[in-house]
C-alpha atoms as a PDB file:
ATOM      1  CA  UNK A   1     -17.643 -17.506  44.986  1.00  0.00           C
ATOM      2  CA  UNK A   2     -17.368 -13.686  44.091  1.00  0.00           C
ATOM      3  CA  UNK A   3     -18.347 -11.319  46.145  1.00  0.00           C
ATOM      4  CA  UNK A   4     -20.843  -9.199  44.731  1.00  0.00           C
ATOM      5  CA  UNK A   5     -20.538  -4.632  44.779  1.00  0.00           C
ATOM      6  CA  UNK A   6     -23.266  -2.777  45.001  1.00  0.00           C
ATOM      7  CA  UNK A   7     -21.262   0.650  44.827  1.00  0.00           C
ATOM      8  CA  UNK A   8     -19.924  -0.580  41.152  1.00  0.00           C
ATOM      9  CA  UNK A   9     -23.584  -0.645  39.871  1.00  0.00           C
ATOM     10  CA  UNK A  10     -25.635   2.515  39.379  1.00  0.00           C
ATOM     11  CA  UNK A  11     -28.672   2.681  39.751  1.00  0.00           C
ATOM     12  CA  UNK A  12     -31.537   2.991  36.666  1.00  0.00           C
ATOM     13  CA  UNK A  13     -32.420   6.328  37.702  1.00  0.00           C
ATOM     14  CA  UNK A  14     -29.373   7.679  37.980  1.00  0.00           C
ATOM     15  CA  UNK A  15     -28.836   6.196  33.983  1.00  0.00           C
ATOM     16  CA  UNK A  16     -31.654   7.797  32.949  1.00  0.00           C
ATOM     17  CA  UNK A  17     -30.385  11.496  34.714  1.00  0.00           C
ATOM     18  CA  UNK A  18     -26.902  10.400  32.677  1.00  0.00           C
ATOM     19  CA  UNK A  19     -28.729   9.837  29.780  1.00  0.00           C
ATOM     20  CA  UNK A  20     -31.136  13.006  30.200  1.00  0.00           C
ATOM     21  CA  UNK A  21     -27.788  15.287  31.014  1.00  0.00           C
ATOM     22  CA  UNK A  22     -26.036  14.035  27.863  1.00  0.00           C
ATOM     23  CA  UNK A  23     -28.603  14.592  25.652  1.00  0.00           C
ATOM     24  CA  UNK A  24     -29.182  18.284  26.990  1.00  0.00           C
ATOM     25  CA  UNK A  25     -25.793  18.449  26.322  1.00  0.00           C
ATOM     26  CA  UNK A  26     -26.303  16.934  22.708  1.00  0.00           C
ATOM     27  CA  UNK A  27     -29.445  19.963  22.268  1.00  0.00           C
ATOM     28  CA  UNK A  28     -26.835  22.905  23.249  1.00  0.00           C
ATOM     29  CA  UNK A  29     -24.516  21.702  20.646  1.00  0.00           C
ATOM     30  CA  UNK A  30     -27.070  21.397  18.322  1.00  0.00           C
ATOM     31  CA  UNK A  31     -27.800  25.110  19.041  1.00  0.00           C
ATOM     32  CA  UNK A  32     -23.512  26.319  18.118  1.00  0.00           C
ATOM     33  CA  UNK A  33     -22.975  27.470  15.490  1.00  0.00           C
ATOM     34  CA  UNK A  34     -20.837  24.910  13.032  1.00  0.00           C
ATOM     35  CA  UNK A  35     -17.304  27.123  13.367  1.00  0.00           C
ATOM     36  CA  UNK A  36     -17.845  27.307  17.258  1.00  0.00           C
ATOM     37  CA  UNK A  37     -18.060  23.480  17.073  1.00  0.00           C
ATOM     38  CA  UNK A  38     -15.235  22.885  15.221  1.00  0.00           C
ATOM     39  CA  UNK A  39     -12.969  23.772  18.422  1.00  0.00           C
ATOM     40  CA  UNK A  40     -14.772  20.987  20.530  1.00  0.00           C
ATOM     41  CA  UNK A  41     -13.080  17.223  20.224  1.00  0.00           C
ATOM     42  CA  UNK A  42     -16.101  15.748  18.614  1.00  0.00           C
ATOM     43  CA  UNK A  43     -16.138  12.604  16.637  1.00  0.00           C
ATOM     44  CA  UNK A  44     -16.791  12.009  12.696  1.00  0.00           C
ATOM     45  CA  UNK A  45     -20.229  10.463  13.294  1.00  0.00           C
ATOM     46  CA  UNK A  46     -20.999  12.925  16.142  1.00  0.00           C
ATOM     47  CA  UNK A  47     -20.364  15.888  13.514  1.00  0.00           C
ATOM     48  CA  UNK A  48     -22.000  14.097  10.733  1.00  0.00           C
ATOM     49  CA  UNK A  49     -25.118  13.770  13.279  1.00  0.00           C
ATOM     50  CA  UNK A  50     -24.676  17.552  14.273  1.00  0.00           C
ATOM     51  CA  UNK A  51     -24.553  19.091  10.830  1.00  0.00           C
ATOM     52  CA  UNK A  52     -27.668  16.975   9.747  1.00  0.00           C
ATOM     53  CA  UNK A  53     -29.304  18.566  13.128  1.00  0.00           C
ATOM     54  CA  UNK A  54     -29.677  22.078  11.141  1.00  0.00           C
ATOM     55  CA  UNK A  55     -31.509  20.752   8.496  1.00  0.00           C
ATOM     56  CA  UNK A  56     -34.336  19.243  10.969  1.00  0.00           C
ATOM     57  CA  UNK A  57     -37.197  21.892  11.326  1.00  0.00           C
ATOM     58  CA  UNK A  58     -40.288  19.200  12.698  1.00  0.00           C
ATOM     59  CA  UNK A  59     -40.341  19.283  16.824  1.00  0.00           C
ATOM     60  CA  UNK A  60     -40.596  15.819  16.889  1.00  0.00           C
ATOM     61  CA  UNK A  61     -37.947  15.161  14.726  1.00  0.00           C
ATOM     62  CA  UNK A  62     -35.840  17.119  16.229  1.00  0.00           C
ATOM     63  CA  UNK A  63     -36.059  15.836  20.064  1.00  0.00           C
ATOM     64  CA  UNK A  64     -35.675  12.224  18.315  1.00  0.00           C
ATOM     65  CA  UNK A  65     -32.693  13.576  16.665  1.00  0.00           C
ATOM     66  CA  UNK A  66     -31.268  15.255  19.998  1.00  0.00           C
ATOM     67  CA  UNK A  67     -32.306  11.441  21.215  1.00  0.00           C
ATOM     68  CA  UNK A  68     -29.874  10.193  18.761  1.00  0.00           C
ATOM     69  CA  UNK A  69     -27.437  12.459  19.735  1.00  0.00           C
ATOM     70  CA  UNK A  70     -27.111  11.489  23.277  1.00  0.00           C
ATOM     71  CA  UNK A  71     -26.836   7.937  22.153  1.00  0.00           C
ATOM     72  CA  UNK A  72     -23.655   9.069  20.280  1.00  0.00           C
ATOM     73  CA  UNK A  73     -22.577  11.126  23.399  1.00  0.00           C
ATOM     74  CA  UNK A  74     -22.610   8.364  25.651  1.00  0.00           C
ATOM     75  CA  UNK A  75     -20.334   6.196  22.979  1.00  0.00           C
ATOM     76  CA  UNK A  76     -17.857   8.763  22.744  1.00  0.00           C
ATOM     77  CA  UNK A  77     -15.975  10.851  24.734  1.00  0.00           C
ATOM     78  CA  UNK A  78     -18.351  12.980  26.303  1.00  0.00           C
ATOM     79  CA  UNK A  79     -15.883  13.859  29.543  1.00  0.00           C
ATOM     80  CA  UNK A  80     -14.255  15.535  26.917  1.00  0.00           C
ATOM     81  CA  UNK A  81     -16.498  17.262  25.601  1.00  0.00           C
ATOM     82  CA  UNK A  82     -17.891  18.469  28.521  1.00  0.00           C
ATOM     83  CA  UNK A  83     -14.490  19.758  29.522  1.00  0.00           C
ATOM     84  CA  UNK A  84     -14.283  21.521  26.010  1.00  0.00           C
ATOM     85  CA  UNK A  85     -17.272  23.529  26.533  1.00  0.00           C
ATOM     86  CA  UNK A  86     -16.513  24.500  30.117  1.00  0.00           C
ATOM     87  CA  UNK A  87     -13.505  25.562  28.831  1.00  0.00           C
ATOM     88  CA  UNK A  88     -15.663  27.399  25.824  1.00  0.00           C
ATOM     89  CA  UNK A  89     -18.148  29.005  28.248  1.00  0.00           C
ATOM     90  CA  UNK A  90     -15.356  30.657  30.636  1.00  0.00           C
ATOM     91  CA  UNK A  91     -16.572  33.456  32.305  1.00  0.00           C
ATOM     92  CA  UNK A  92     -12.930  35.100  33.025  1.00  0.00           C
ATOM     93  CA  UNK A  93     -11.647  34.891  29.283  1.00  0.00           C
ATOM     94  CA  UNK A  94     -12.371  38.171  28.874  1.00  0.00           C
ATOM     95  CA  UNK A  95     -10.961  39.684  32.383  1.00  0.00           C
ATOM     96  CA  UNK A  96      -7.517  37.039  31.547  1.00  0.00           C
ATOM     97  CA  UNK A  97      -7.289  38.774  27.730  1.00  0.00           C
ATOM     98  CA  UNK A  98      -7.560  42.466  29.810  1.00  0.00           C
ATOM     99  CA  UNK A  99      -4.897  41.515  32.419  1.00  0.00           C
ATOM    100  CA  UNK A 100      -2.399  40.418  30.153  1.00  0.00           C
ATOM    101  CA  UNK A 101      -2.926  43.819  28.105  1.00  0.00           C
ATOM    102  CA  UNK A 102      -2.767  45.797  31.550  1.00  0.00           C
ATOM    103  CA  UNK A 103       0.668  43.452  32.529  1.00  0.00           C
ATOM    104  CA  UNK A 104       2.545  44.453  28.947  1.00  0.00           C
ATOM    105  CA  UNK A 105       0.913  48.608  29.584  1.00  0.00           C
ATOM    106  CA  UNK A 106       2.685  48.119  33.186  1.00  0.00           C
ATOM    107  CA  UNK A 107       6.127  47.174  31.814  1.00  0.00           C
ATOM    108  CA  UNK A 108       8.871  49.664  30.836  1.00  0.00           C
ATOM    109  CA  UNK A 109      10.693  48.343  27.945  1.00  0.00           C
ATOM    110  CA  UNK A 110       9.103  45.633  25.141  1.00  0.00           C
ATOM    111  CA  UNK A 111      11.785  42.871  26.802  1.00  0.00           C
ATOM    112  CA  UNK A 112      10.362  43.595  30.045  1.00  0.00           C
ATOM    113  CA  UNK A 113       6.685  42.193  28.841  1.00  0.00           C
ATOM    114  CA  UNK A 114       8.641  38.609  27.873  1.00  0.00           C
ATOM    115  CA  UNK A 115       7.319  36.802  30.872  1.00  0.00           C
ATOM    116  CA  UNK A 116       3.647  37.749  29.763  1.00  0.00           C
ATOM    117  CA  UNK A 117       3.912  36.906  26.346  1.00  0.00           C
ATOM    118  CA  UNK A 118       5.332  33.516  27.239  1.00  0.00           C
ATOM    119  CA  UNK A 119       2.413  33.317  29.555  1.00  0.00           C
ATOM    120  CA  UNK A 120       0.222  33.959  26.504  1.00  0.00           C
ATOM    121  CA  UNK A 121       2.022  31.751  24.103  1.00  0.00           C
ATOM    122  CA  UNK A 122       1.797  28.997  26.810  1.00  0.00           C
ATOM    123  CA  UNK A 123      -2.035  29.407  27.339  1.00  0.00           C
ATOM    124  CA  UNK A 124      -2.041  29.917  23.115  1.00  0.00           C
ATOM    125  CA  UNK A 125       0.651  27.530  21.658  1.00  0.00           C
ATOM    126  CA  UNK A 126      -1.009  28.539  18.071  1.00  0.00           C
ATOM    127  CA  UNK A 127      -0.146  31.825  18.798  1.00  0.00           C
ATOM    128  CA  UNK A 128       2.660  34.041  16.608  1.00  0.00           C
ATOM    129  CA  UNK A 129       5.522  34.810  18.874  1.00  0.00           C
ATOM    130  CA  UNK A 130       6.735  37.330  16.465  1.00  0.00           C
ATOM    131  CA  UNK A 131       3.082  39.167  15.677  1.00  0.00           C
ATOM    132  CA  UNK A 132       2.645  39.316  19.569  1.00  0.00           C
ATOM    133  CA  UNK A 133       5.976  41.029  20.682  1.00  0.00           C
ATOM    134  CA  UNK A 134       5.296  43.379  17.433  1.00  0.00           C
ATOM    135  CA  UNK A 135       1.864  44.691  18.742  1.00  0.00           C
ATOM    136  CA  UNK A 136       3.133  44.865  22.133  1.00  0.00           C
ATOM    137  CA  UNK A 137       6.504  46.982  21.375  1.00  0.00           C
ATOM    138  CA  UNK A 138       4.194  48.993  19.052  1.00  0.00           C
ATOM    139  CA  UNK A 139       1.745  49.568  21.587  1.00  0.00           C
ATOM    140  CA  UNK A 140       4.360  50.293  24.362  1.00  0.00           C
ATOM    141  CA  UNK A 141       5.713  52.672  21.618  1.00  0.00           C
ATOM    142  CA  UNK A 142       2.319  54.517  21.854  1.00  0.00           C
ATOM    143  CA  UNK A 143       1.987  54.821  25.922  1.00  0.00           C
ATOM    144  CA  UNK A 144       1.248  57.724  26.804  1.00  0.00           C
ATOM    145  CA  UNK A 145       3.380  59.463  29.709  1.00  0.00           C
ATOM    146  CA  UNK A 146       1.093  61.966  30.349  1.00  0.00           C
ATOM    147  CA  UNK A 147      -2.091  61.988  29.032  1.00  0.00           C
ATOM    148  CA  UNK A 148      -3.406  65.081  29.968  1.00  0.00           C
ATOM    149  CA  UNK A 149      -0.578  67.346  27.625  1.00  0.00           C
ATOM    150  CA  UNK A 150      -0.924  64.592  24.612  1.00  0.00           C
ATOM    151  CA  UNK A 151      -2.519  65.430  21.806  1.00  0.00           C
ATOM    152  CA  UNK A 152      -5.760  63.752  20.332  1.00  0.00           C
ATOM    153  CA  UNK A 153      -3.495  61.916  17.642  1.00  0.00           C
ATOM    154  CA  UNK A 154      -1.062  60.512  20.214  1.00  0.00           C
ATOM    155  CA  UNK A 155      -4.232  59.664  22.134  1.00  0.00           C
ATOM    156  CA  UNK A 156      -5.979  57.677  18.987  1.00  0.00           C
ATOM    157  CA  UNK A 157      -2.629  56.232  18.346  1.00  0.00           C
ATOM    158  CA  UNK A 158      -2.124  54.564  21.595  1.00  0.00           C
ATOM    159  CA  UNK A 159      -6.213  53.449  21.733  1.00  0.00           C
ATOM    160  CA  UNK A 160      -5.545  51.487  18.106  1.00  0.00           C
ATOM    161  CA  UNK A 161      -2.559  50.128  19.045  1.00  0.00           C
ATOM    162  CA  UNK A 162      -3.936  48.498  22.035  1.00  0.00           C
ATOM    163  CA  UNK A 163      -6.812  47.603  20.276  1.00  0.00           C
ATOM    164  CA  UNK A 164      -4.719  45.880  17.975  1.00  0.00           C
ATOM    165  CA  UNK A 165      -3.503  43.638  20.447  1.00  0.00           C
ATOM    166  CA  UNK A 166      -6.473  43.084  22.481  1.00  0.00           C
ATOM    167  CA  UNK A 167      -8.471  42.026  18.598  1.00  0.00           C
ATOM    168  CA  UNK A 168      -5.156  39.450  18.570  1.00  0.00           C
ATOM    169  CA  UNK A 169      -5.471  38.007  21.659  1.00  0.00           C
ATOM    170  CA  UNK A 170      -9.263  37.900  21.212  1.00  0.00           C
ATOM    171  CA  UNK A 171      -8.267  36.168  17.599  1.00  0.00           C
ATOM    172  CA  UNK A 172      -6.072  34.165  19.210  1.00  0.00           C
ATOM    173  CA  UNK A 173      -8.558  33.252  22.064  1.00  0.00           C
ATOM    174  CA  UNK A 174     -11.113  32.220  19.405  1.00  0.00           C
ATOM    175  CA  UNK A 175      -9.468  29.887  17.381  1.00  0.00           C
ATOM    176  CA  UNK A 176      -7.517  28.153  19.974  1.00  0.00           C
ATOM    177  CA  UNK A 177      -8.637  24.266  19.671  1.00  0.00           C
ATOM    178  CA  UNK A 178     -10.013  23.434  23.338  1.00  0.00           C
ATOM    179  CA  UNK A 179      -9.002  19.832  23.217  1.00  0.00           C
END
């Protein structure tokens, strides 16, 4: 005779919160835009299902769609997913782009910022080793020593330069697949 578990089962209820969760899930990526979803490890159907989402303008087709959605959700990875979009939604990607910019400022020489650039290129693997240590050496080229005898062009010069590598690792940020 088997023995029968009742912690294996769960319970209808707590399926239907599942099921509710997943498809709220399906509504916000309903709401992304299409290159925004494109970085989340969605299936083919699951995409086909999303792109057809933007057509539907009816309220009632559309919660049957979102419906639909969930159904898909649950039959695919949706751990995944939902690990993709935590990732997407990270409230510190911003203050981890500024701290690497502030770690290559701190350093004296462009070989002395190596360990943060590896630290980006490990977070981005996509990233251009090359095009990184260029805008950092240019930007460390830039610093200024002391910024109240510079001049307004040395001053500029420094703010584009970092600017150039913050828009990089922003770039870089943007298109990284989070999968």
């Amino acid at each position: 005779m088997t023995e029968y578990n009742d912690d294996l089962l769960t319970s209808k209820t707590q399926q239907k919160r599942d099921d509710s969760a997943l498809q709220e899930l399906g509504l916000s990526l309903m709401d992304m835009k299409p290159a925004e979803r494109e970085r989340l490890p969605l299936g083919d159907e699951l995409k086909k299902a999303l792109d057809e989402a933007a057509r539907i303008n009816h309220h009632e087709a559309r919660r049957r769609h979102a419906q639909y959605i969930g159904r898909l959700m649950r039959e695919s990875n949706s751990e995944q997913i939902i690990q993709a979009l935590e990732a997407f939604h990270d409230p510190f990607r911003q203050q981890r782009l500024t701290n690497w910019v502030e770690q290559i400022m701190a350093c004296d020489q462009p070989r002395d910022a190596e360990t943060t650039l590896q630290q980006v290129l490990d977070f981005f693997p996509h990233g251009d080793r090359q095009q990184l240590r260029n805008l950092s050496r240019n930007a460390l080229k830039a610093r200024i020593a002391d910024p109240t005898t510079a001049s307004a062009a040395e001053k500029d010069k420094f703010k584009r330069e970092r600017r150039k590598l913050m828009s990089y690792l922003n770039q870089l940020d943007k298109t990284a697949p989070l999968y």
